[in-house]
C-alpha atoms as a PDB file:
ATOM      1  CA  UNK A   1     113.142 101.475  81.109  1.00  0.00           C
ATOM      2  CA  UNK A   2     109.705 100.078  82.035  1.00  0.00           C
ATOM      3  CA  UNK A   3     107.365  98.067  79.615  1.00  0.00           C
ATOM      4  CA  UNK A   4     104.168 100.556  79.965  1.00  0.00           C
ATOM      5  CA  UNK A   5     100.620 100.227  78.907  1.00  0.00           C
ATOM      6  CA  UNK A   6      98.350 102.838  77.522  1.00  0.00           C
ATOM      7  CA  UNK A   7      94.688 102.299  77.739  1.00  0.00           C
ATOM      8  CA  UNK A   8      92.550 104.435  75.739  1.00  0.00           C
ATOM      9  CA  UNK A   9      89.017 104.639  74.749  1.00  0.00           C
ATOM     10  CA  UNK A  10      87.276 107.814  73.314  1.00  0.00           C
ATOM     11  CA  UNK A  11      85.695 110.034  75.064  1.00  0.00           C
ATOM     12  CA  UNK A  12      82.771 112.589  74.314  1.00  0.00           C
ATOM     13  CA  UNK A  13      83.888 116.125  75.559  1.00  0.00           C
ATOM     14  CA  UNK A  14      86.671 118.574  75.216  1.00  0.00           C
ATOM     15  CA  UNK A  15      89.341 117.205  78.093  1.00  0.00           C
ATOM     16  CA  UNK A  16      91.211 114.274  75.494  1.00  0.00           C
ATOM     17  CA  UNK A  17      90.247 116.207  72.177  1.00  0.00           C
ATOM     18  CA  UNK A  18      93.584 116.222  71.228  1.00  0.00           C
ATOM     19  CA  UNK A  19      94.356 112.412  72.049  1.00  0.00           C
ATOM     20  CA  UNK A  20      95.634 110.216  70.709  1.00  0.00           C
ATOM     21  CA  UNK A  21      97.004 112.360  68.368  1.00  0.00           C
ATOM     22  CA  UNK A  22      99.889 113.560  71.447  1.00  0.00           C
ATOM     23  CA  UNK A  23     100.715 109.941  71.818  1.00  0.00           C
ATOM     24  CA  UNK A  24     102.779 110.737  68.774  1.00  0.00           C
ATOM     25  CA  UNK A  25     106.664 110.290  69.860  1.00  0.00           C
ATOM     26  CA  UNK A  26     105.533 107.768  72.494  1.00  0.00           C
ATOM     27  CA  UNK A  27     103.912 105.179  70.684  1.00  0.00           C
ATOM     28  CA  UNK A  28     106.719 104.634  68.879  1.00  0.00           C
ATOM     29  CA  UNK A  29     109.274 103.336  72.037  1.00  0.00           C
ATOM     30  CA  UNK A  30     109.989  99.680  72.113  1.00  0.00           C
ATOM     31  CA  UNK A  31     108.632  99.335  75.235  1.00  0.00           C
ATOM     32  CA  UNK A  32     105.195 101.191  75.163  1.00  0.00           C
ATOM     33  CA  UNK A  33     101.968  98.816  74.411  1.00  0.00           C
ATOM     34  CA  UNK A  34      98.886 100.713  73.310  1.00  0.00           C
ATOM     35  CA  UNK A  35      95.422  99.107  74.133  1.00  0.00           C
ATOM     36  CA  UNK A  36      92.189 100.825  73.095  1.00  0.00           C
ATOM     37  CA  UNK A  37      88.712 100.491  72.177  1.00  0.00           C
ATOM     38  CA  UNK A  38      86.827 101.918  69.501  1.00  0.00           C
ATOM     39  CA  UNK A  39      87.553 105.905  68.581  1.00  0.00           C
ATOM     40  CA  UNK A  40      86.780 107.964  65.381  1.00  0.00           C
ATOM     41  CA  UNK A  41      89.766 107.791  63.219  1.00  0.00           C
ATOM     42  CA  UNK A  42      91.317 104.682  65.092  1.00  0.00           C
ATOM     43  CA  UNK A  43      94.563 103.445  63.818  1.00  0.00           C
ATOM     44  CA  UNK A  44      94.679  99.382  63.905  1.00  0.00           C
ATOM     45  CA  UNK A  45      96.153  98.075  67.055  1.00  0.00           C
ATOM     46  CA  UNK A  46      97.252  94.530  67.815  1.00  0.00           C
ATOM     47  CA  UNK A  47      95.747  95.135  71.655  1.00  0.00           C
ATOM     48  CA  UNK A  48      91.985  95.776  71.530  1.00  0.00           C
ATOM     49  CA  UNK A  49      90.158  96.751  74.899  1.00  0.00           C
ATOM     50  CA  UNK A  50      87.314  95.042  75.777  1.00  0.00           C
ATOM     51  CA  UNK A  51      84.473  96.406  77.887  1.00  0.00           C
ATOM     52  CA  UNK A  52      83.850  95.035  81.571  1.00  0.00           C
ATOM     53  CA  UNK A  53      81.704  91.926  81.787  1.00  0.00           C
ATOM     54  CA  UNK A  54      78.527  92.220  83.621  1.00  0.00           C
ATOM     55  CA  UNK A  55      79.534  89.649  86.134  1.00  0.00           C
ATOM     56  CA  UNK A  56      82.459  91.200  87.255  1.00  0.00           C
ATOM     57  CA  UNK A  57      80.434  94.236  87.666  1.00  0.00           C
ATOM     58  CA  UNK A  58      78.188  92.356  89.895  1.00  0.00           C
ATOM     59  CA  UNK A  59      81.027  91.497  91.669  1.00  0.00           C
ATOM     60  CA  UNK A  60      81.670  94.944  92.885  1.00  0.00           C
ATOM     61  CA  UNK A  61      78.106  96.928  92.133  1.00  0.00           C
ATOM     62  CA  UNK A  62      74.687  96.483  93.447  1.00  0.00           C
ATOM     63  CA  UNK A  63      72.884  94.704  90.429  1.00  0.00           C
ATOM     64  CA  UNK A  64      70.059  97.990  90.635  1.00  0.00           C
ATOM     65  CA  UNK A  65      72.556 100.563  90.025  1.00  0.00           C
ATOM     66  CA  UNK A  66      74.404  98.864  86.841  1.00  0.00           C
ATOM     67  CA  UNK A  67      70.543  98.457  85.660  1.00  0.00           C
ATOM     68  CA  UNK A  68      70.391 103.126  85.994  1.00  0.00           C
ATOM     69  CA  UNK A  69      73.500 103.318  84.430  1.00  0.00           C
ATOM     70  CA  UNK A  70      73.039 100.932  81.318  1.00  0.00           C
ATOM     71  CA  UNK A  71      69.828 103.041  80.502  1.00  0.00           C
ATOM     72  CA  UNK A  72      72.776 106.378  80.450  1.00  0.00           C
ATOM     73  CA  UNK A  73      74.248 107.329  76.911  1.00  0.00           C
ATOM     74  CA  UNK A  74      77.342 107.404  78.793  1.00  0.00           C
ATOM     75  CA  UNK A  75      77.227 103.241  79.500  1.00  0.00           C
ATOM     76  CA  UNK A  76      79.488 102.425  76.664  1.00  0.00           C
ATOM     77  CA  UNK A  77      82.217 104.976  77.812  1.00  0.00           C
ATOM     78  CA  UNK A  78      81.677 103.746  81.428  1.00  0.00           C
ATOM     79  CA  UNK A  79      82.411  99.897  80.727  1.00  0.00           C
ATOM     80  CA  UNK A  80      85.120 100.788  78.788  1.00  0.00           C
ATOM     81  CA  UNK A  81      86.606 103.448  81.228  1.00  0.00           C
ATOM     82  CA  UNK A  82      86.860 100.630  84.028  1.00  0.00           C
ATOM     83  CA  UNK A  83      88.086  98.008  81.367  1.00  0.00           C
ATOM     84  CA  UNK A  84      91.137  99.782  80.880  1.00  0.00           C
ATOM     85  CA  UNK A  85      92.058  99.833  84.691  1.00  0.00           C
ATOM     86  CA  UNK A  86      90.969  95.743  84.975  1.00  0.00           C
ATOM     87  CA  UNK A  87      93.056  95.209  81.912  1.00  0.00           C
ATOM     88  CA  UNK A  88      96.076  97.323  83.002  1.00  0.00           C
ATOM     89  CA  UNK A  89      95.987  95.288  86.400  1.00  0.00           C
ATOM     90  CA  UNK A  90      95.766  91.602  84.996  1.00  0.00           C
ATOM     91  CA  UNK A  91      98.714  92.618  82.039  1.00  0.00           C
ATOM     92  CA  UNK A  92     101.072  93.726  85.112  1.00  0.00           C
ATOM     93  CA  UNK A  93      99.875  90.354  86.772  1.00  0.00           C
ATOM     94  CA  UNK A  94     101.117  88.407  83.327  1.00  0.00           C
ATOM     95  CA  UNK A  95     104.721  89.995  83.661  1.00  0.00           C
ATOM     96  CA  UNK A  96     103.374  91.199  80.248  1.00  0.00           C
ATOM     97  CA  UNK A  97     104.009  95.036  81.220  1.00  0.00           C
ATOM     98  CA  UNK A  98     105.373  96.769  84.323  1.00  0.00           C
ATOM     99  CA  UNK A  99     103.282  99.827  84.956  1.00  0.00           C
ATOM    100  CA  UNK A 100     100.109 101.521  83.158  1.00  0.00           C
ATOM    101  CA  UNK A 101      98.127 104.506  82.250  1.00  0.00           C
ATOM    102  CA  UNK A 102      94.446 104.357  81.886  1.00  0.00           C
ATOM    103  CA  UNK A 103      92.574 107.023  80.328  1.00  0.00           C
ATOM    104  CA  UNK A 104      89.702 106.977  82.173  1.00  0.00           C
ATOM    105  CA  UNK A 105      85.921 109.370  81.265  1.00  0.00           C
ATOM    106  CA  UNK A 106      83.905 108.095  83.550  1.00  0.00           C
ATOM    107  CA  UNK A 107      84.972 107.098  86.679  1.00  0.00           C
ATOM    108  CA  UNK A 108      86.373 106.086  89.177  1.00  0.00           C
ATOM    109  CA  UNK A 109      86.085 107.126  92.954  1.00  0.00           C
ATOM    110  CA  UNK A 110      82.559 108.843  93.547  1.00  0.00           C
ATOM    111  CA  UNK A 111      81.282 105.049  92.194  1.00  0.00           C
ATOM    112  CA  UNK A 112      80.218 103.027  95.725  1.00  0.00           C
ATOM    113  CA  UNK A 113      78.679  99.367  95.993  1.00  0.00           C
ATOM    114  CA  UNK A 114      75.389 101.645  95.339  1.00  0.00           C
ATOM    115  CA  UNK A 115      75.761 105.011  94.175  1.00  0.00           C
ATOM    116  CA  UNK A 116      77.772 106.814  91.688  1.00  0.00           C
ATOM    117  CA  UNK A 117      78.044 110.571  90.496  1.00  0.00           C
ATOM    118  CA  UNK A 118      80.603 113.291  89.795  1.00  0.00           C
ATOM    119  CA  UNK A 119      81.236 111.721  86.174  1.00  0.00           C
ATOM    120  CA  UNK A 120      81.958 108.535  88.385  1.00  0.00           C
ATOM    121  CA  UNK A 121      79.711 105.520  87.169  1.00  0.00           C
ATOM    122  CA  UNK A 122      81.764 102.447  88.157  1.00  0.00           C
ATOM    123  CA  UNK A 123      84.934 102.302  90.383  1.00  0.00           C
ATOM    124  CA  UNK A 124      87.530 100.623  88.138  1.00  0.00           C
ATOM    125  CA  UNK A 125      90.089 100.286  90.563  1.00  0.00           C
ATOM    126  CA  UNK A 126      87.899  98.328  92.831  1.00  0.00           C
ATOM    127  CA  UNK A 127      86.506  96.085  89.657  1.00  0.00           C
ATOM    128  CA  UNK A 128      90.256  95.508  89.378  1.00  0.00           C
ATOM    129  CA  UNK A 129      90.830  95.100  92.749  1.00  0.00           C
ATOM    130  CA  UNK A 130      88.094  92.220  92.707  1.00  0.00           C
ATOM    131  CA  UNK A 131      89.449  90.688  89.311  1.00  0.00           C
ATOM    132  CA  UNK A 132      92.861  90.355  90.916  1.00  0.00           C
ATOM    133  CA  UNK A 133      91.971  88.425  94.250  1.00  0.00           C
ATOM    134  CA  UNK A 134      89.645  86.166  92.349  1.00  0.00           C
ATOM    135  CA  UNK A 135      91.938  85.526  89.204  1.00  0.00           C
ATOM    136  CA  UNK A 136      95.108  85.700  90.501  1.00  0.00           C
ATOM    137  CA  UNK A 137      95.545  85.360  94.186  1.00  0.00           C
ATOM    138  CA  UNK A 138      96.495  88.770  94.690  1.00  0.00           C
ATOM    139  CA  UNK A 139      95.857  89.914  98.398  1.00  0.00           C
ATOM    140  CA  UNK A 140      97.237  93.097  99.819  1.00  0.00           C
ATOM    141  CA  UNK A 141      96.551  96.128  97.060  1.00  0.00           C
ATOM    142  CA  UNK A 142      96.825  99.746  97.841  1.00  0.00           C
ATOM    143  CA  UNK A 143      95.253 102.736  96.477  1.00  0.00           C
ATOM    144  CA  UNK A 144      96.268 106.412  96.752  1.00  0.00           C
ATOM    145  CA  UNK A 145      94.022 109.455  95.601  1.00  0.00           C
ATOM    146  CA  UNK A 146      95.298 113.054  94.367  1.00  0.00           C
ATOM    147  CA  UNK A 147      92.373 114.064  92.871  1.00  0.00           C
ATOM    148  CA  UNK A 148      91.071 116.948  95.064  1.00  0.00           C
ATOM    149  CA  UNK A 149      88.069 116.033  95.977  1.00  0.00           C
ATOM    150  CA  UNK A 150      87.318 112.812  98.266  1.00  0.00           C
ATOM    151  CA  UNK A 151      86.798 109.637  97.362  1.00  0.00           C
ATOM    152  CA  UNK A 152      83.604 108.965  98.597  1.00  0.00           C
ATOM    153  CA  UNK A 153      82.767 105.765  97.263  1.00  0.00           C
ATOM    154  CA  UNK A 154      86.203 103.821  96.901  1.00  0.00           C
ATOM    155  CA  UNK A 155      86.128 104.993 101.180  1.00  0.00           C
ATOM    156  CA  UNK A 156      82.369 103.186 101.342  1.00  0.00           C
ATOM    157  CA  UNK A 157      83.777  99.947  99.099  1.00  0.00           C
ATOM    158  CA  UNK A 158      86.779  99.459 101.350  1.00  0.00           C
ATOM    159  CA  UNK A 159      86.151 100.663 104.684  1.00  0.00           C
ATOM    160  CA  UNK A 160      85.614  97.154 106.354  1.00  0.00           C
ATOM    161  CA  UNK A 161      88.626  95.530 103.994  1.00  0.00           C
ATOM    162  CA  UNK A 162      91.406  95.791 106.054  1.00  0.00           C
ATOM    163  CA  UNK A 163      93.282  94.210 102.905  1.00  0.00           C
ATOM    164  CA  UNK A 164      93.012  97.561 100.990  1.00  0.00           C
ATOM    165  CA  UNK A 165      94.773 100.470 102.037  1.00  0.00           C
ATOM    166  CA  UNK A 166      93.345 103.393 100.440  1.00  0.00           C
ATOM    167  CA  UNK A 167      94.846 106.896 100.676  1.00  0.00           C
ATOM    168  CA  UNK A 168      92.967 109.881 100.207  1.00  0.00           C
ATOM    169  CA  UNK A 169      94.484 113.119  99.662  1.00  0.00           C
ATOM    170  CA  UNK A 170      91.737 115.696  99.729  1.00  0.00           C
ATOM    171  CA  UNK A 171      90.044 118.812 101.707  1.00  0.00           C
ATOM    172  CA  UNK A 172      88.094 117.250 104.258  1.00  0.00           C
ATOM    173  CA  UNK A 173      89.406 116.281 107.962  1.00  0.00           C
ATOM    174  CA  UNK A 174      92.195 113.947 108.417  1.00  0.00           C
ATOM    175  CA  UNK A 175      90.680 110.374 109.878  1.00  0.00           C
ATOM    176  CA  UNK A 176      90.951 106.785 109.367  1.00  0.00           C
ATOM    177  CA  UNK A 177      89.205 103.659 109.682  1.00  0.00           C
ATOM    178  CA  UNK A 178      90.937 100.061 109.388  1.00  0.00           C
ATOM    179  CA  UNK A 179      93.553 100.737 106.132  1.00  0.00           C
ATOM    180  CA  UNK A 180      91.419 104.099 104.873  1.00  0.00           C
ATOM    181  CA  UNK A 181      92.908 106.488 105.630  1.00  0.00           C
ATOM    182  CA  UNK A 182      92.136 110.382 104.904  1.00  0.00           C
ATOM    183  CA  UNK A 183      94.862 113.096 104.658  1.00  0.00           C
ATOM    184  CA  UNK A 184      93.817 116.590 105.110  1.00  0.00           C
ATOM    185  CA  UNK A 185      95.326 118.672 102.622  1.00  0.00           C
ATOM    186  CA  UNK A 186      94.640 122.853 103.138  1.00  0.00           C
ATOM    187  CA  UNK A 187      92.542 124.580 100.865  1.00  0.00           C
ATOM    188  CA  UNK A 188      95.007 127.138  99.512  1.00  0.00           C
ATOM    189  CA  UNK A 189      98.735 125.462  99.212  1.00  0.00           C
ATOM    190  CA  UNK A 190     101.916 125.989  97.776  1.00  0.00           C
ATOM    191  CA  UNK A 191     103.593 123.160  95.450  1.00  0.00           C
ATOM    192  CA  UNK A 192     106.398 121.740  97.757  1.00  0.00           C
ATOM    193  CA  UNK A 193     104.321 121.760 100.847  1.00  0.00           C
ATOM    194  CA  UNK A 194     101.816 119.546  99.031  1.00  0.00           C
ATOM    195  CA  UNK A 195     104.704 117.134  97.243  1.00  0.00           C
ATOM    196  CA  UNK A 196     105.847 117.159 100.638  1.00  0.00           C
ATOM    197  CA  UNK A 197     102.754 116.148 102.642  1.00  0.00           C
ATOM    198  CA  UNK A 198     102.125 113.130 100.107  1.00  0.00           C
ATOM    199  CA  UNK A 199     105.342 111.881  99.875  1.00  0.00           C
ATOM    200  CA  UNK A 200     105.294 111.849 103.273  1.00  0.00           C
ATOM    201  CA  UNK A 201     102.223 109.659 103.600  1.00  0.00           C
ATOM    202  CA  UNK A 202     102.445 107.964 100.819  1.00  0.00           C
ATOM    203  CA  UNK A 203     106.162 106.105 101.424  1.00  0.00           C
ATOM    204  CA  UNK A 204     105.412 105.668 105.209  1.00  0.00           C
ATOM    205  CA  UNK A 205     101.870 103.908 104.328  1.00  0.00           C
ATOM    206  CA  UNK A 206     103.073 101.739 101.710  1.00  0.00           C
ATOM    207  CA  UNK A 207     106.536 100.702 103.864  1.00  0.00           C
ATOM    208  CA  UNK A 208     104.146  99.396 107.013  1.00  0.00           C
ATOM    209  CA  UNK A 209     101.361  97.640 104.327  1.00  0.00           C
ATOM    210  CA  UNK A 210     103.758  96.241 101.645  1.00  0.00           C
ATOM    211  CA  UNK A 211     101.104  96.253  98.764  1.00  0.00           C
ATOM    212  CA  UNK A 212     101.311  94.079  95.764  1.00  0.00           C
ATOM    213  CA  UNK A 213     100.577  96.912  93.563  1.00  0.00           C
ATOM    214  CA  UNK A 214      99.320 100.094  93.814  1.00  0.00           C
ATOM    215  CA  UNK A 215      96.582 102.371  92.230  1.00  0.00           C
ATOM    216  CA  UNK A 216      96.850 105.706  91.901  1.00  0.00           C
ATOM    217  CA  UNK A 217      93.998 108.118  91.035  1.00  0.00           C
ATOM    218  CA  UNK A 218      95.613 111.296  89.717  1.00  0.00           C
ATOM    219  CA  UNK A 219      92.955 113.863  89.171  1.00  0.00           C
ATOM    220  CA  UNK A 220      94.770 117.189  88.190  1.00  0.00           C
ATOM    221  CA  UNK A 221      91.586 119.404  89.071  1.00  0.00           C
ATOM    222  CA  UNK A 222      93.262 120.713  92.017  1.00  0.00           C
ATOM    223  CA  UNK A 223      96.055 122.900  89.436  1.00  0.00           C
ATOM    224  CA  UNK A 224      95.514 126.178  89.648  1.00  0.00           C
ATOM    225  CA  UNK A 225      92.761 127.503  87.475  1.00  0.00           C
ATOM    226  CA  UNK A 226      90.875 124.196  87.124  1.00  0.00           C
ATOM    227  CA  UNK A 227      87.254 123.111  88.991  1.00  0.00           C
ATOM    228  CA  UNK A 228      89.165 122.291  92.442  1.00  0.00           C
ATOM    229  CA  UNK A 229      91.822 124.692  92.766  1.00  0.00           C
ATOM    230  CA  UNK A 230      94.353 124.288  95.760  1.00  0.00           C
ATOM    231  CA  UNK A 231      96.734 126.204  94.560  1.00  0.00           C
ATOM    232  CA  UNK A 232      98.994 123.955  92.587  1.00  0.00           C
ATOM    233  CA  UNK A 233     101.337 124.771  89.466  1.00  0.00           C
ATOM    234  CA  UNK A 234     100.465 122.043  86.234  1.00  0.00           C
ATOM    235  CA  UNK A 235     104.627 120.980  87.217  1.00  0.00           C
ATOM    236  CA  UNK A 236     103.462 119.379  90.595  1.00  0.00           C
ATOM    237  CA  UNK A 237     101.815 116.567  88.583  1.00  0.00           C
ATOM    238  CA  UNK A 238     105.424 115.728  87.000  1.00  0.00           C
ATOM    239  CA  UNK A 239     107.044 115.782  90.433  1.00  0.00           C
ATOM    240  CA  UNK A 240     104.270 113.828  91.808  1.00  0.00           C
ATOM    241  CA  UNK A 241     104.527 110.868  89.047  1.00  0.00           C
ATOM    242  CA  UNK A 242     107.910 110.975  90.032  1.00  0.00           C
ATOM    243  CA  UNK A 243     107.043 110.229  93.689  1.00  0.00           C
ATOM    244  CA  UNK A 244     104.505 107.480  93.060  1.00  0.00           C
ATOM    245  CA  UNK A 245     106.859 105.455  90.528  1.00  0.00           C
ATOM    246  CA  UNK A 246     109.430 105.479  92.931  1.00  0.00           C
ATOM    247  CA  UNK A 247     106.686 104.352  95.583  1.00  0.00           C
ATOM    248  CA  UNK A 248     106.144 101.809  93.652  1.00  0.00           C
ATOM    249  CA  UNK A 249     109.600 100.618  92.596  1.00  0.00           C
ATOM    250  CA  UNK A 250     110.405 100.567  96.379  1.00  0.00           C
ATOM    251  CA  UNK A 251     107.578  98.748  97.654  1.00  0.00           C
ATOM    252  CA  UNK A 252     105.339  96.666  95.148  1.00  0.00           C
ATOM    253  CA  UNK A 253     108.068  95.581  92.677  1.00  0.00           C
ATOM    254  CA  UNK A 254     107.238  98.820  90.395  1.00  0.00           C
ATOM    255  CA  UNK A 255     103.664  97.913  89.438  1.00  0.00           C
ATOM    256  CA  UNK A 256     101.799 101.205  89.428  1.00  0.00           C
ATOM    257  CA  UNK A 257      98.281 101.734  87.781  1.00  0.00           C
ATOM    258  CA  UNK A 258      97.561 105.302  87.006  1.00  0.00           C
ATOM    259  CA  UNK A 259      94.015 106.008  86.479  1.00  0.00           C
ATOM    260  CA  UNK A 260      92.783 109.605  85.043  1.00  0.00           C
ATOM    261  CA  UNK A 261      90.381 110.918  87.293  1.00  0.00           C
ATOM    262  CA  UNK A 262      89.400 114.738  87.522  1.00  0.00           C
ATOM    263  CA  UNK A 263      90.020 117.981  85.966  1.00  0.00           C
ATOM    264  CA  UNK A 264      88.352 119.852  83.018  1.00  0.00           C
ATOM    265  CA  UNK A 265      90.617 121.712  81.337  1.00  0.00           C
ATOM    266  CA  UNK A 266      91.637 120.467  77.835  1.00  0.00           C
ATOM    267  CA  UNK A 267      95.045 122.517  77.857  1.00  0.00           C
ATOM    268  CA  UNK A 268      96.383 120.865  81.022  1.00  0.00           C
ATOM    269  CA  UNK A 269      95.485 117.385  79.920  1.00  0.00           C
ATOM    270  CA  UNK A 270      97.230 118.038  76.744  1.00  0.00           C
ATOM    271  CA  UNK A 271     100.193 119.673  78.320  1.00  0.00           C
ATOM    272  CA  UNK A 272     100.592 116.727  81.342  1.00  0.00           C
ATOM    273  CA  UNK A 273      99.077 113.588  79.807  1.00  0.00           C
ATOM    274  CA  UNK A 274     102.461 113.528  78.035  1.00  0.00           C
ATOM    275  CA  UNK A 275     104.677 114.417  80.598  1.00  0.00           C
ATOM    276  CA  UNK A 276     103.656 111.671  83.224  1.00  0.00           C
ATOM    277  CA  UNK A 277     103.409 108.703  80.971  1.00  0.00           C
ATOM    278  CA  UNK A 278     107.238 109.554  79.987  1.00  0.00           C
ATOM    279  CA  UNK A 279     107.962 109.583  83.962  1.00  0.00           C
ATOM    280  CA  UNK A 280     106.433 105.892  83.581  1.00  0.00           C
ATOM    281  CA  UNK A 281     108.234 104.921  80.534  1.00  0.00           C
ATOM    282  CA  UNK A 282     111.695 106.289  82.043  1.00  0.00           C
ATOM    283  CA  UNK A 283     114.987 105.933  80.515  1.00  0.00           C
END
């Protein structure tokens, strides 16, 4: 079984109403860690999250847009948001866990050096990213992106750093430029030809690149019914964990970050929230 983290932080809006109520059953195993941050109702917890610190932000964000977003009512639940993904990274770094799941409200991949929007205010995997090469020597890091629409601004962060592969799973043309790398995935699809077209990428990508760990942003807007619907069934995203945490037992000594990135509905989050953390926690 893997030692997994789970970083939460409350959230404003429907999507995680019923969390972390549904973390009931998992809490409870030996080897899952719970880190949060404040939330109505909290239960103590020996892990607290802390928000990101302004110089790291600085670090990956132009110094005018942190200024915007501070002024936002949603600052709070931004800096926390991207905590959980810099804390999930440097805990796999201290051997202290083996894989994570961030619960993440606003962000992560529509957040450039410059710009932000689609919910996105700060990129926490690239705050992590950062945080790892400065603290810890970390080099070569991959990420890989299900959600269904592009990652704009993780593409603009990394496209000159041929030390980050980033895959992108989305709607738009397939192209690539140093270690981005964008896979076309059709509008309308069925749910093995989409498993099939990012396993395929995915394992090939990571085998030539090696990564010492690898993101993941799983967005599940692209199930049938939600905001970008391609045409998958809510099962997909079980298969799918399945194929990343095998990814990442096979080629970056299991250390996977999952970060929640889109879809709306609060009945999917509910139903698959569960199911992919126990594809983490295995056993």
């Amino acid at each position: 079984m893997k030692r997994t983290g789970i970083f939460f932080h409350y959230q404003n809006g429907e999507r995680l109403r019923d969390f972390p109520a549904l973390l009931d059953g998992i809490l409870d195993k030996d080897n899952v860690y719970l880190y949060d941050a404040y939330y109505p109702g909290k239960t103590p917890s020996s892990y607290e999250l802390d928000p990101v610190p302004i110089g790291l932000l600085t670090r990956v964000h132009d110094r005018r847009m942190i200024d915007t977003i501070s002024r936002s009512s949603d600052y709070k639940g931004a800096l926390y948001s991207a905590a959980g993904t810099v804390a999930a990274a440097a805990r796999i770094w201290r051997d202290e866990i083996d894989n994570a799941f961030v619960f993440t409200g606003y962000g992560d991949h529509h957040a450039g050096t410059s710009f932000y929007g689609g919910g996105c205010y700060f990129n926490g995997a690239a705050l992590a990213i950062s945080e790892l090469r400065q603290e810890f020597g970390a080099r070569k890091l991959a990420i890989a992106d299900t959600d269904a629409h592009h990652g704009d601004g993780t593409w603009q962060i990394f496209q000159d750093d041929p030390d980050t592969l980033y895959v992108c799973f989305c709607g738009g043309e397939s192209y690539s430029r140093n270690n981005n790398i964008n896979v076309h995935v059709p509008w309308r699809t069925t749910d093995n030809q989409y498993l099939e077209l990012v396993q395929l990428n995915l394992r090939q990508h990571l085998e030539v690149f090696r990564p010492e760990a690898l993101f993941w942003n799983w967005g599940y807007d692209g199930t049938t019914g939600d905001y970008g619907d391609i045409g998958i069934s809510p099962d997909t995203h079980v298969r799918l964990a399945e194929v990343f945490r095998q990814a990442a037992d096979d080629f970056c000594e299991s250390r996977l970050i999952v970060v929640l990135c889109g879809g709306s509905r609060r009945d999917l989050a509910s139903r698959l929230i569960p199911c992919v953390l126990r594809v983490l926690i295995g056993g």
